[in-house]
Protein backbone atom coordinates (compact mmCIF):
# COMPACT_ATOMS: atom_id res chain seq x y z
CA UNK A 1 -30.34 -68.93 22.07
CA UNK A 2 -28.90 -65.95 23.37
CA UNK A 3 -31.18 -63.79 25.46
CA UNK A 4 -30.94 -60.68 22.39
CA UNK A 5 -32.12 -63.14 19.65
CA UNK A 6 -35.07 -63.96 21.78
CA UNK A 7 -36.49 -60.75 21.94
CA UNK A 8 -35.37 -59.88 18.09
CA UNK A 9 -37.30 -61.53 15.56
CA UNK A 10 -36.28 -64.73 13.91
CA UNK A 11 -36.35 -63.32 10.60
CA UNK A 12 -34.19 -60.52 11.81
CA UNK A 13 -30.17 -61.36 11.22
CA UNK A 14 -27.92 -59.92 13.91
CA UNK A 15 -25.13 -58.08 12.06
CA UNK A 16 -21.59 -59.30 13.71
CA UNK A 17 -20.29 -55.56 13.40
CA UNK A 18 -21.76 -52.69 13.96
CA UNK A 19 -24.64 -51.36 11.58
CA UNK A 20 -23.59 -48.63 9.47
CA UNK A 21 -26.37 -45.60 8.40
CA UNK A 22 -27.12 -45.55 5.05
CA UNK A 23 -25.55 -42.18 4.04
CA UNK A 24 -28.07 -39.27 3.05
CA UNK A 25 -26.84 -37.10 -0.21
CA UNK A 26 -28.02 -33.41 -0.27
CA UNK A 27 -27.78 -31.89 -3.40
CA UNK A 28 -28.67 -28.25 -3.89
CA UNK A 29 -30.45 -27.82 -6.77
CA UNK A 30 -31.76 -24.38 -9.23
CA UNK A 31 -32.61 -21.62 -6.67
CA UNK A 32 -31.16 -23.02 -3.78
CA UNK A 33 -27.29 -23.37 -5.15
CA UNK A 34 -28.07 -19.55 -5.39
CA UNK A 35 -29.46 -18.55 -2.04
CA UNK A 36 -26.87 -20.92 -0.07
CA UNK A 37 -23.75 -19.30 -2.02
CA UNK A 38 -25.95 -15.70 -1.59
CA UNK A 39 -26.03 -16.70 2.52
CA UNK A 40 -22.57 -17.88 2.57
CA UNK A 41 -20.66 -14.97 0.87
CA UNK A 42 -20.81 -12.48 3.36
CA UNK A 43 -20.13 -14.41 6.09
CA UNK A 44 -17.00 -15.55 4.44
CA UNK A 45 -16.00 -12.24 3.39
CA UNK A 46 -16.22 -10.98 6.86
CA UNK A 47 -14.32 -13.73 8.39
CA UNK A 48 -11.22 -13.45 5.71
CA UNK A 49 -11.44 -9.76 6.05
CA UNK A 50 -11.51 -9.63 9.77
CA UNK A 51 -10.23 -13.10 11.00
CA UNK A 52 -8.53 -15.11 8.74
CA UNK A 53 -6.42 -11.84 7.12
CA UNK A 54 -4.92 -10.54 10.58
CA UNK A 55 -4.01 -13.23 11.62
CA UNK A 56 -2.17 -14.26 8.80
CA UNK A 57 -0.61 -10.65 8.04
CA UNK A 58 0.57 -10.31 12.09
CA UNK A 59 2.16 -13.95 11.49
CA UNK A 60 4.10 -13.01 8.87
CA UNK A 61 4.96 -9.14 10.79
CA UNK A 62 6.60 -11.58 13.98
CA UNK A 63 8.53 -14.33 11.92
CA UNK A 64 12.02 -12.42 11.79
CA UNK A 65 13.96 -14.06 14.24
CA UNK A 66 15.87 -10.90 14.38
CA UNK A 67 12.84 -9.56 16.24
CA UNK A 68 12.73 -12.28 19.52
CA UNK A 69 16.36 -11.03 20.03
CA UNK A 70 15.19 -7.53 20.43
CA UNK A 71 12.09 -8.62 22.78
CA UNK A 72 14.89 -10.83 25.08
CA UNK A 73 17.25 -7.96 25.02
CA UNK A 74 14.79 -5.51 26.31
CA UNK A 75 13.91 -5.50 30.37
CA UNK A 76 10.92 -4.54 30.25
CA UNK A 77 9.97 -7.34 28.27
CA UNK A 78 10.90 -9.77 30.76
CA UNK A 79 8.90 -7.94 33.51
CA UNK A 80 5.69 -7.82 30.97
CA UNK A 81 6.38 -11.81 30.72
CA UNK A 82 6.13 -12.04 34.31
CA UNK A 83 3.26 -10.36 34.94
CA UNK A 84 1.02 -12.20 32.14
CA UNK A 85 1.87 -15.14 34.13
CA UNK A 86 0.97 -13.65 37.42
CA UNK A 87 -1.91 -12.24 35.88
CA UNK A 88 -2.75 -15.79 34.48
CA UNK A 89 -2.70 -17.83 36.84
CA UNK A 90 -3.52 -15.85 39.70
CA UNK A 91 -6.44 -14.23 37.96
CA UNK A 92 -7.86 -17.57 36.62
CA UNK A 93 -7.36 -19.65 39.06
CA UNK A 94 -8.80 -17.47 42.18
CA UNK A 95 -11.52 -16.58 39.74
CA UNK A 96 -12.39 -20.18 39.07
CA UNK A 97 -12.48 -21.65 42.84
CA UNK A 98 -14.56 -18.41 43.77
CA UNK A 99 -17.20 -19.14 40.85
CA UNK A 100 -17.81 -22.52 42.26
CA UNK A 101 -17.72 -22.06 45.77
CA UNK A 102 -20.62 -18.85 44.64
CA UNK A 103 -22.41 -21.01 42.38
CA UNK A 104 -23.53 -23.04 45.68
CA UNK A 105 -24.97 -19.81 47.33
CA UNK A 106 -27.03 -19.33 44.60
CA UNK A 107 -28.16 -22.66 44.25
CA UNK A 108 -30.57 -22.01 47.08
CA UNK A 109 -33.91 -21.64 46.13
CA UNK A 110 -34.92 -18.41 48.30
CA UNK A 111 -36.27 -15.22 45.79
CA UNK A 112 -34.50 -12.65 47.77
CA UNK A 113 -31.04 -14.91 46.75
CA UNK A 114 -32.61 -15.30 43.06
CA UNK A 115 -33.02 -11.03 43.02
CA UNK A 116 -29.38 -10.96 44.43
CA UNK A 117 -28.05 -12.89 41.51
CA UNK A 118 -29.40 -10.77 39.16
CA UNK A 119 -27.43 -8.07 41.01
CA UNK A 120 -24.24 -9.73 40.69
CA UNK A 121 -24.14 -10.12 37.28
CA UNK A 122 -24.09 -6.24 36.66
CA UNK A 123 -20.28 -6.45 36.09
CA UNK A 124 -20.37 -8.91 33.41
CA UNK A 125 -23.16 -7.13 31.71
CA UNK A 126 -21.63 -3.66 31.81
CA UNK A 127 -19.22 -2.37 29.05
CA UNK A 128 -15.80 -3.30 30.07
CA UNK A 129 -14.17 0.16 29.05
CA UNK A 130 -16.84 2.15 31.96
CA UNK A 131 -16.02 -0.51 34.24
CA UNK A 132 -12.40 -0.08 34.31
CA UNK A 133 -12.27 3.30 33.59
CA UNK A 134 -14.31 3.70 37.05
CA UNK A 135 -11.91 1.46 39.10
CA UNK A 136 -8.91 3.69 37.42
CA UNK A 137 -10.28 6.82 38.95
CA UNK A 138 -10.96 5.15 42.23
CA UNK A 139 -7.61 4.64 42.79
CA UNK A 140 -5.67 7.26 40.78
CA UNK A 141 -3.52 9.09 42.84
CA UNK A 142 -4.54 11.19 46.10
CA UNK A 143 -7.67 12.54 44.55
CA UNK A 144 -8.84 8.73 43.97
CA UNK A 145 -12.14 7.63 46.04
CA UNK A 146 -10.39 5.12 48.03
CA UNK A 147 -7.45 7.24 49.07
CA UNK A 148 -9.60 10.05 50.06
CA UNK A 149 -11.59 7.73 52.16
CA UNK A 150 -8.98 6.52 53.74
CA UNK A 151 -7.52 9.65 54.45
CA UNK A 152 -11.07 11.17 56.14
CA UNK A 153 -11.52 8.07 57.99
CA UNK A 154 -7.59 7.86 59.16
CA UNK A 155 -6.25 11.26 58.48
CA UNK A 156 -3.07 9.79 56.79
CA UNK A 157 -2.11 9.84 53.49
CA UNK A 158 -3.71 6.59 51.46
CA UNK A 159 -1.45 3.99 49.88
CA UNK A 160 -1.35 5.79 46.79
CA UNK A 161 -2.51 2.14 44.40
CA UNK A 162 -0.92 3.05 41.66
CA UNK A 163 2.15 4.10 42.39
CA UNK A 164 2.98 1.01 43.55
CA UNK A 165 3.79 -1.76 41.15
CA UNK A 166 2.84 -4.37 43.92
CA UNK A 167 -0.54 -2.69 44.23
CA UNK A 168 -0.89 -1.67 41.13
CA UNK A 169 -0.88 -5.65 39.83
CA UNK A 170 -2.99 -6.29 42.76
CA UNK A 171 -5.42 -3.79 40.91
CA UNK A 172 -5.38 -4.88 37.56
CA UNK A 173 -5.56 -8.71 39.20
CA UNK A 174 -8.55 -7.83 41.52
CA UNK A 175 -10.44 -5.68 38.41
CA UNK A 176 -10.59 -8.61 36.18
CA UNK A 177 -11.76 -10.98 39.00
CA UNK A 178 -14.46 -8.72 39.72
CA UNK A 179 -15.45 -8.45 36.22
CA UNK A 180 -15.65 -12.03 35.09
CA UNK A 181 -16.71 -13.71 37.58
CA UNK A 182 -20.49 -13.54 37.34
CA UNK A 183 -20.41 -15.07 33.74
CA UNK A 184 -18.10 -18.28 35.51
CA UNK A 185 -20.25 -18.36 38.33
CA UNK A 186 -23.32 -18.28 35.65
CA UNK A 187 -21.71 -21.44 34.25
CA UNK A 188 -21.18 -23.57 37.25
CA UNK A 189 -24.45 -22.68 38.25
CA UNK A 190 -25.88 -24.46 35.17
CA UNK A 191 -23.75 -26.99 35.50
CA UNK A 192 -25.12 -28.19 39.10
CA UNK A 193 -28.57 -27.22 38.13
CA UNK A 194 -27.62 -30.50 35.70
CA UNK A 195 -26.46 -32.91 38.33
CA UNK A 196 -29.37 -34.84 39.50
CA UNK A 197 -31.07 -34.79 42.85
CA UNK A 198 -31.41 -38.27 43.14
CA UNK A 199 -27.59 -38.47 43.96
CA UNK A 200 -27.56 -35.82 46.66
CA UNK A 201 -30.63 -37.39 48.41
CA UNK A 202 -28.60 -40.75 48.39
CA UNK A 203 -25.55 -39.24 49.77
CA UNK A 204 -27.50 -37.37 52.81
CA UNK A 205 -29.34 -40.76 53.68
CA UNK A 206 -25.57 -42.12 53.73
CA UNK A 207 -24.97 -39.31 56.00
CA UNK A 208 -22.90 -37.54 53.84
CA UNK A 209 -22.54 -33.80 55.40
CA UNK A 210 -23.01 -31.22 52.93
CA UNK A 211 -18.70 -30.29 52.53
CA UNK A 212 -18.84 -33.77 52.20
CA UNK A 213 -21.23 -33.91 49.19
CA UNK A 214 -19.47 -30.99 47.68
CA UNK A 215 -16.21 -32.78 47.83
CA UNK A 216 -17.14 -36.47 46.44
CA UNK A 217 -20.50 -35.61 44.84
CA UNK A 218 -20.54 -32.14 43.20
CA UNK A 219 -16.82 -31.60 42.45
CA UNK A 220 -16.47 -35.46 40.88
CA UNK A 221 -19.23 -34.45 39.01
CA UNK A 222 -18.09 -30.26 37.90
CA UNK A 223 -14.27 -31.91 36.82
CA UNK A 224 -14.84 -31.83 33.27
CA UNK A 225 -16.71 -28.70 33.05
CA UNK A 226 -14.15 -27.05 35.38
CA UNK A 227 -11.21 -27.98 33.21
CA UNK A 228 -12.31 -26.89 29.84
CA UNK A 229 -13.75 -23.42 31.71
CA UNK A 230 -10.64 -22.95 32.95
CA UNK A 231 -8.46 -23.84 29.63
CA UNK A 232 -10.48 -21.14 28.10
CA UNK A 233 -10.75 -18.56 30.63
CA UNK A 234 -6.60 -19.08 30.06
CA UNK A 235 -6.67 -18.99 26.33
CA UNK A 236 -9.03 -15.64 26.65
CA UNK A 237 -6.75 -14.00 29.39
CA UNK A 238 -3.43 -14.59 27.69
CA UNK A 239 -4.86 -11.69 25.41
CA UNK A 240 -6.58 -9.78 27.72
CA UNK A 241 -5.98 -6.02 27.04
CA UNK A 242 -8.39 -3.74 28.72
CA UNK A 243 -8.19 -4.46 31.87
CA UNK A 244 -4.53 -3.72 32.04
CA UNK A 245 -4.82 -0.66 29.96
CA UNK A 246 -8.02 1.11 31.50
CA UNK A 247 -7.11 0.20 35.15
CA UNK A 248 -3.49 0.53 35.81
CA UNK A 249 -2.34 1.63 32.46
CA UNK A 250 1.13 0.18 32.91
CA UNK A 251 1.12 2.46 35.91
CA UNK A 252 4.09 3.11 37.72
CA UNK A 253 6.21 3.53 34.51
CA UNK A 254 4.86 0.93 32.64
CA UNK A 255 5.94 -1.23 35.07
CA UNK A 256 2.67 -4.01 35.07
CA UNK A 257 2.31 -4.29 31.39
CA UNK A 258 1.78 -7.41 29.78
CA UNK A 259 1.87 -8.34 26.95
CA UNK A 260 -1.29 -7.30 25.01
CA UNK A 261 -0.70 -3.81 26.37
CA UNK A 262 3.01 -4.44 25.50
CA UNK A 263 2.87 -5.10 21.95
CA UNK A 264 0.35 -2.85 21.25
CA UNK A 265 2.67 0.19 22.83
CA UNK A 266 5.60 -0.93 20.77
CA UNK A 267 3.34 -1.23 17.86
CA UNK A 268 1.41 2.55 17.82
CA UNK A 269 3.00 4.67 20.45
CA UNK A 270 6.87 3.70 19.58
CA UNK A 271 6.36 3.06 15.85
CA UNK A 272 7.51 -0.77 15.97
CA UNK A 273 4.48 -2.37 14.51
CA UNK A 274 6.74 -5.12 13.98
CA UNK A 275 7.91 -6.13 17.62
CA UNK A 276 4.67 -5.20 18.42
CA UNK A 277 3.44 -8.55 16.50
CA UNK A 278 6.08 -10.51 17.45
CA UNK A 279 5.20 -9.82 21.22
CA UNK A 280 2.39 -11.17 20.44
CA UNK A 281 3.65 -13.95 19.43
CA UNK A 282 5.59 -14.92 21.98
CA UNK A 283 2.66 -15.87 23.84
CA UNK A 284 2.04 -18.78 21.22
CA UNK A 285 4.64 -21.71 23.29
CA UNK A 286 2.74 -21.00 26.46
CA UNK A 287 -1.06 -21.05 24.33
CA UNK A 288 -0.61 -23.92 21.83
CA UNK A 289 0.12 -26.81 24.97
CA UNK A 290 -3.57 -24.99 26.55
CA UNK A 291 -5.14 -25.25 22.99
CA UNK A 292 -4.02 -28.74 22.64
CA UNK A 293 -5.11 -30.10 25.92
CA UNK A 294 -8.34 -28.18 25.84
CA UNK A 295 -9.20 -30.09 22.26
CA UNK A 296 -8.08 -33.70 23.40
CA UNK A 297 -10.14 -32.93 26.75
CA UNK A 298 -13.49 -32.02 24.62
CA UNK A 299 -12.88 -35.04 22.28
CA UNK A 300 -12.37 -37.05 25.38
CA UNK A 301 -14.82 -36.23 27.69
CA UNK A 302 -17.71 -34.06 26.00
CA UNK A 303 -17.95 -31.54 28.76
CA UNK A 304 -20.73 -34.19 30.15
CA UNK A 305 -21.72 -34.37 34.18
């Protein structure tokens, strides 16, 4: 007798697959039909209206192919391609490792560190357009606040940020960092506040140093939840448009556009609502391979420690 049949009852038979749930019908009856469809109405409404509509329409605005050979033709275009990926993966990825390493300062239990958190995550909480527009006028031209510091502290000229499409990039780069990374850092935080201590007080009696416990304890642990943040912090950067557009403003001659602030020039300030949509769309083969990794991961994995 195996050991599972001795703790079971006798009179209980031990299915040889696995034990399906009886399936539960709900049926809305009378009133209820009426207040579910009355519930449901708007917010389908709103999402066809809103959601399901432009996306659709601004599908069928970029599928000329006519269109992609206007986009290739055109320089600029190119350069805009290039900077979304700097601004990708530079953005993301310094944004990501600086979240984590942040998330273990604040994992220290002291009130005046608990106060300073609260401090750092005034960027994510203010409105994006006031953020950017303040970091545009610190560095516009020579009447900017950092130039004119520099110039009363060195009496030369300042580097003049966005005149220079190097800097300028470095700007736009360096705004978005500073803007998102409290709400990252807010989510690794969480996600070591769910590791348990048990494993950290077995590693120190191994003698496990505490780079050493980040490296084989906490980071082993973060993987899955560093992934998938970092799959969508892509997805939601690939159509960033603010940042570009309130910091830099394409600045010098539209030369660090990408392609949010692209498309939407060609589409209302040149008339080409058309190419405007399509380069859009041309972010879709560089999107689709992050959407479809980022699904199998969650199906795979859970986002679980």
């Amino acid at each position: 007798m195996s050991s599972a049949q001795q703790v079971l009852p006798l009179q209980t038979p031990i299915p040889a697959g696995r034990a399906r749930r009886p399936r539960r019908h709900f049926r809305l009856q009378g009133s209820d039909t009426a207040w579910a469809i009355a519930f449901v109405v708007p917010y389908a409404a709103v999402f066809a209206a809103f959601v399901a509509y432009p996306v659709v329409f601004g599908l069928w605005m970029g599928s000329r192919p006519m269109l992609y050979t206007l986009l290739f033709s055109d320089p600029r275009y190119i350069d805009t391609l290039i900077n979304t990926l700097l601004f990708v993966c530079i953005g993301v990825n310094v944004k990501m490792f600086l979240a984590f390493v942040i998330s273990a300062f604040f994992m220290q239990r002291r009130w005046w560190i608990r106060a300073l958190l609260v401090v750092f995550l005034l960027p994510w909480a203010l409105p994006a357009l006031s953020v950017f527009l303040s970091i545009h006028y610190m560095l516009v031209s020579q009447w900017g606040l950092l130039d004119s510091l520099w110039s009363a502290v060195t009496g030369a000229d300042g580097p003049l940020f966005l005149v220079s499409r190097e800097l300028a990039m470095a700007a736009n780069i360096l705004a978005y960092i500073w803007k998102w990374l409290p709400f990252w850092t807010l989510i690794f935080l969480s996600a070591r506040m769910a590791i348990p201590k048990e494993i950290y007080e077995a590693a120190a009696i191994d003698g496990a140093t505490g780079i050493q416990q980040a490296i084989h304890v906490t980071f082993p642990l973060m993987a899955n939840v560093y992934l998938v943040a970092t799959l969508l912090s892509t997805l939601w950067t690939f159509g960033d448009f603010p940042t570009v557009y309130f910091v830099s403003s394409g600045a010098p001659a539209r030369t660090t556009d990408v392609l949010a602030t692209y498309g939407f020039r060609q589409a209302l300030n040149f008339g080409h609502p058309e190419l405007g949509a399509a380069a859009m769309m041309s972010a879709l083969p560089l999107a689709i391979p992050v959407v479809i990794l980022l699904i199998r991961r969650l199906h795979r994995t859970g986002v679980q420690l």
